[in-house]
N, C-alpha and C. Protein backbone atom coordinates (compact mmCIF):
# COMPACT_ATOMS: atom_id res chain seq x y z
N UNK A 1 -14.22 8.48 -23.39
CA UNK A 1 -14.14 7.11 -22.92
C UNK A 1 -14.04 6.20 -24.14
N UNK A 2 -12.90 4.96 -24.34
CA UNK A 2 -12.72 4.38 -25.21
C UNK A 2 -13.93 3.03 -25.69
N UNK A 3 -13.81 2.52 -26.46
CA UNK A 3 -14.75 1.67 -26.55
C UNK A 3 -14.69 0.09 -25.48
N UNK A 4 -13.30 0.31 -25.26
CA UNK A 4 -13.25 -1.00 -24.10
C UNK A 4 -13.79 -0.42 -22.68
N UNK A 5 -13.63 0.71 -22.55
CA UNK A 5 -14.45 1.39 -21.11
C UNK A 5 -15.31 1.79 -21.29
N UNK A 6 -16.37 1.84 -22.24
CA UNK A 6 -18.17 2.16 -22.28
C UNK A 6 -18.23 0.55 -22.47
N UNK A 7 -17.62 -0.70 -23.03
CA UNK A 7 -18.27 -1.64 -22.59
C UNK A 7 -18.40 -2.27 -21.49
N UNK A 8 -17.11 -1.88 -20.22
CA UNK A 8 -17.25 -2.81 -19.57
C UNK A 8 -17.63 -1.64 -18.09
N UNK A 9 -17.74 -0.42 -18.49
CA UNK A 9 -18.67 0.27 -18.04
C UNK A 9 -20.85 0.08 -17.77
N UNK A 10 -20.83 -0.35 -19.18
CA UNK A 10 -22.07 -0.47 -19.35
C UNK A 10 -22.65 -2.22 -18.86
N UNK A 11 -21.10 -3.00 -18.80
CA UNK A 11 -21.36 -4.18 -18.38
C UNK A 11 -22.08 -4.42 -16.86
N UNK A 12 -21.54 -2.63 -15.93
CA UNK A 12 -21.67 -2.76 -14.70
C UNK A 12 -20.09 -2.98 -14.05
N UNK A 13 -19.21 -3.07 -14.69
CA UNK A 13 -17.64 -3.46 -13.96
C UNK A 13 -17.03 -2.14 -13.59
N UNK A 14 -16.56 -2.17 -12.58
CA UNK A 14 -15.41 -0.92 -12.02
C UNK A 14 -14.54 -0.21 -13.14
N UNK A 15 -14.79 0.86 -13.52
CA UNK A 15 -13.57 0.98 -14.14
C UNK A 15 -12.53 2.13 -13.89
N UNK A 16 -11.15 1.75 -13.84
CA UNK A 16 -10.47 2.84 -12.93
C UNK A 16 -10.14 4.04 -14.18
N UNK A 17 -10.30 5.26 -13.35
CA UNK A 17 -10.37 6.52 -13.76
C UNK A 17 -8.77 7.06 -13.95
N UNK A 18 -7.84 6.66 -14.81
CA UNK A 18 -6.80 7.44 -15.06
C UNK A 18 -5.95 7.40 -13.56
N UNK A 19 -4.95 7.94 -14.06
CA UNK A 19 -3.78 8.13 -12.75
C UNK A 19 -2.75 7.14 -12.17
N UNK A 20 -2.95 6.54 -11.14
CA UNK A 20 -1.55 5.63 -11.10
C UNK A 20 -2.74 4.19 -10.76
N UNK A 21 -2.20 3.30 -10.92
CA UNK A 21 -2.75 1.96 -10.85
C UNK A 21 -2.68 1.67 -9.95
N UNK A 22 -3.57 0.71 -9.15
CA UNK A 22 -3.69 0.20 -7.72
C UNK A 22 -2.64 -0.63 -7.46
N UNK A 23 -1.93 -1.05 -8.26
CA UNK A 23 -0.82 -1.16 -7.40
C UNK A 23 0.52 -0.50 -7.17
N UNK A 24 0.33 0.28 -8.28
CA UNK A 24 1.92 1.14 -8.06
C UNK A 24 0.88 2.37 -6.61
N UNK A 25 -0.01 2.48 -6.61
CA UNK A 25 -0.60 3.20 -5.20
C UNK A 25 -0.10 2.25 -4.29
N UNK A 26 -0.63 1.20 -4.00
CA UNK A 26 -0.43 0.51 -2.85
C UNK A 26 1.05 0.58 -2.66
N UNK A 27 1.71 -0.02 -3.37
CA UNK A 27 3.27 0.23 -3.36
C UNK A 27 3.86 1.61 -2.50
N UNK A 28 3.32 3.22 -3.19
CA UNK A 28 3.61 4.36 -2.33
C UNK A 28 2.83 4.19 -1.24
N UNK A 29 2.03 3.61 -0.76
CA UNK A 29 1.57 3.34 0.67
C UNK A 29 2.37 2.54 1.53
N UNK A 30 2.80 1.41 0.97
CA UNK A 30 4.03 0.85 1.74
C UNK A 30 5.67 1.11 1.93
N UNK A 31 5.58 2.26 0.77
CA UNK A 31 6.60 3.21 1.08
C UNK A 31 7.01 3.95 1.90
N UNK A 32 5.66 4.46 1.91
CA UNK A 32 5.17 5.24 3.51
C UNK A 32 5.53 5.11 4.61
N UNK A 33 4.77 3.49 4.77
CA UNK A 33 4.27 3.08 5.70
C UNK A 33 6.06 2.62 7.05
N UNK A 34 6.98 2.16 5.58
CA UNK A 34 7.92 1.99 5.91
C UNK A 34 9.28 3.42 5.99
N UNK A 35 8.60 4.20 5.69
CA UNK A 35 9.44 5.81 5.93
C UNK A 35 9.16 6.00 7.50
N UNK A 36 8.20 5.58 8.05
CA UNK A 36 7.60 6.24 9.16
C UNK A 36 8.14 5.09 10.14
N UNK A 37 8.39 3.78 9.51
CA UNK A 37 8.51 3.27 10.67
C UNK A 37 10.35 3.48 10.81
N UNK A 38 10.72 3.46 9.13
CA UNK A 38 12.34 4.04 9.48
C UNK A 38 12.89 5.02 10.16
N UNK A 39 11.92 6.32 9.89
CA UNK A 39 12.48 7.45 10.37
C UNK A 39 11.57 8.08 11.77
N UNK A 40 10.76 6.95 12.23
CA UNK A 40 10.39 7.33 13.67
C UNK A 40 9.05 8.71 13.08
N UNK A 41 8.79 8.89 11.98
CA UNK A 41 7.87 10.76 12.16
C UNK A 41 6.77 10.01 12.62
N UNK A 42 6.10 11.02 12.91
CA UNK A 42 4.66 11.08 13.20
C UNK A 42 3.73 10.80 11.69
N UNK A 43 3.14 10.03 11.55
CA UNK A 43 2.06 9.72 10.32
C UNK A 43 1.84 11.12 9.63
N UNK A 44 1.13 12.02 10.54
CA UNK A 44 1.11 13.64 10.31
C UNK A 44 2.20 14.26 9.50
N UNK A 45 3.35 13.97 9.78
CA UNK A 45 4.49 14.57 9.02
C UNK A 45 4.63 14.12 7.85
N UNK A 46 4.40 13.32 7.21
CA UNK A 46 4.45 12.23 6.02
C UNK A 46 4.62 13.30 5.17
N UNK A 47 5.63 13.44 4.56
CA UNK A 47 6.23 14.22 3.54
C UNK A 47 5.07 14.25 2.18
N UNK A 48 4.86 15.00 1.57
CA UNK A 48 3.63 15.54 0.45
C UNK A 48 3.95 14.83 -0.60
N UNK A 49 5.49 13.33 -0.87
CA UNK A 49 5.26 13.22 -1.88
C UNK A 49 5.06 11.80 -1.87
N UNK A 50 4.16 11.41 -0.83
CA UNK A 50 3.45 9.94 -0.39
C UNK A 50 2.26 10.37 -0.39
N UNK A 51 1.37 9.50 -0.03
CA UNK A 51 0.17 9.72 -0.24
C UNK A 51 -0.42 9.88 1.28
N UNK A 52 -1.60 10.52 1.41
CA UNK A 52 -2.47 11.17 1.98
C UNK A 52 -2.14 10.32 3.44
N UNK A 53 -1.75 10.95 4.21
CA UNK A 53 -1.64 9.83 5.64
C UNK A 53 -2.48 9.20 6.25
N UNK A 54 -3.67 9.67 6.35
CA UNK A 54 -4.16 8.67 6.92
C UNK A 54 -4.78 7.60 5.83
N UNK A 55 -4.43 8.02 4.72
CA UNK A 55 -5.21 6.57 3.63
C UNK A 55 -3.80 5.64 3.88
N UNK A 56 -2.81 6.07 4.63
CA UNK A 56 -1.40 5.28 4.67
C UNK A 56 -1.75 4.44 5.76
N UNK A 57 -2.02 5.09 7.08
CA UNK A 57 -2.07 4.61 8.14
C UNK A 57 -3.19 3.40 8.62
N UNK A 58 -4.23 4.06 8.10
CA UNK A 58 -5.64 3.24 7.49
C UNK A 58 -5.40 1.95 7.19
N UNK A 59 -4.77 1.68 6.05
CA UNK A 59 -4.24 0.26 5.39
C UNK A 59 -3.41 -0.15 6.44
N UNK A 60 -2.29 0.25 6.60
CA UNK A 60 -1.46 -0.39 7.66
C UNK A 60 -2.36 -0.83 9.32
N UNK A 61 -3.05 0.23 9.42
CA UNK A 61 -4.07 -0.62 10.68
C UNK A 61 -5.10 -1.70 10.21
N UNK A 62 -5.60 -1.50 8.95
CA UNK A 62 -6.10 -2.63 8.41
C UNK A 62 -5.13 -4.19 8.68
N UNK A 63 -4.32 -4.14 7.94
CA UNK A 63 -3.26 -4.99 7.96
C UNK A 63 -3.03 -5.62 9.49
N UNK A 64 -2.54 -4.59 10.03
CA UNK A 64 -2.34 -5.15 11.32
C UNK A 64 -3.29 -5.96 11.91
N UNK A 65 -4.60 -5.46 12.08
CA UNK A 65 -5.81 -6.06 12.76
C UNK A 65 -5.74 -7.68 11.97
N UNK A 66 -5.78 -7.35 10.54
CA UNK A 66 -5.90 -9.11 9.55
C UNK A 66 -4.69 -10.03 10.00
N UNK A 67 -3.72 -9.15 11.32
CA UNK A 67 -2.32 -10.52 10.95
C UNK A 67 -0.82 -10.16 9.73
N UNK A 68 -1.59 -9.30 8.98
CA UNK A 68 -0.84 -9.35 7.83
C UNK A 68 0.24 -8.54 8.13
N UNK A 69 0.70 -7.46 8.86
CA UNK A 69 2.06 -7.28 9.14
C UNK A 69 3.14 -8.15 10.23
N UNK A 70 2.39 -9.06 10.76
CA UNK A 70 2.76 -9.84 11.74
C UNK A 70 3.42 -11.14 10.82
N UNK A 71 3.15 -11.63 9.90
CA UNK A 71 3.17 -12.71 8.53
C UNK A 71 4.52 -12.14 7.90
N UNK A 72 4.44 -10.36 7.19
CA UNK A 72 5.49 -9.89 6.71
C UNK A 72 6.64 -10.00 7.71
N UNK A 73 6.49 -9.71 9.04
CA UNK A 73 7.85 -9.35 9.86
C UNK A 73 8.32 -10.90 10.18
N UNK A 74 7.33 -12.31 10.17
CA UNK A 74 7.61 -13.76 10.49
C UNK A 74 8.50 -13.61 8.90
N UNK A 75 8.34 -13.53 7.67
CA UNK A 75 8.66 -13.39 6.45
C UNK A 75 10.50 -13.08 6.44
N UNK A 76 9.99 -12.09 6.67
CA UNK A 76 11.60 -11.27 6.93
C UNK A 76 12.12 -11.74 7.44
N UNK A 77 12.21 -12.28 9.04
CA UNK A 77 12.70 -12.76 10.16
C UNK A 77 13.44 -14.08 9.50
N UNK A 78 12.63 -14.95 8.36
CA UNK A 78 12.96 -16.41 7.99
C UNK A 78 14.39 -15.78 7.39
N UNK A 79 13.94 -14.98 6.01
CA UNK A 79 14.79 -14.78 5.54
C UNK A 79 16.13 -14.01 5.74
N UNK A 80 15.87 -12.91 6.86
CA UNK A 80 17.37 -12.86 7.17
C UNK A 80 18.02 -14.22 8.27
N UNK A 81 17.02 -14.99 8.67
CA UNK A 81 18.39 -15.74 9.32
C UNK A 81 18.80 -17.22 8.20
N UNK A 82 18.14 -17.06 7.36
CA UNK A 82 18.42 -18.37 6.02
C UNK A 82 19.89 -17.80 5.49
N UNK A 83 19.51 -16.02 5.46
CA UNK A 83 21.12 -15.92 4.55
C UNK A 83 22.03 -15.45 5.84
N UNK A 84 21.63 -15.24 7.09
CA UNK A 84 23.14 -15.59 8.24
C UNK A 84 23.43 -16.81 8.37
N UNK A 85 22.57 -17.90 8.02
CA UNK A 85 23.01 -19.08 8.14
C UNK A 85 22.81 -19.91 9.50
């Protein structure tokens, strides 16, 4: 452990353990999230090189319950009819 992660270790702060960063994760979760809704599979089928399905599905029901995929699809909706005109 480097000296910037035993300090802010010892400060008491989170510190993330190697591997991919929370947001390039979140990102393959909405990758996912949008494979499944493109290609119709079952969550279950979620191909091995996304992440764990139900940590996919999880967030996305999160989301849903907060509004927040309902906001993205109002989002979209603006913008494809701004560039049909």
């Amino acid at each position: 452990m480097g000296p910037d992660r035993a300090a802010a270790s010892s400060a008491g702060l989170r510190v993330p353990q190697g591997g991919t960063s929370g947001k390039q994760r979140r990102r393959e979760i909405v990758d996912a999230i949008r494979y499944v809704v493109d290609t119709g599979c079952k969550w279950r089928a979620l191909p091995s090189d996304f992440p764990p399905w139900r940590t996919c599905y999880n967030l996305m029901a999160r989301w849903a319950d907060v509004g927040t995929v309902g906001q993205i699809r109002d989002q979209l909706r603006k913008r494809i009819r701004r560039e049909m005109g």
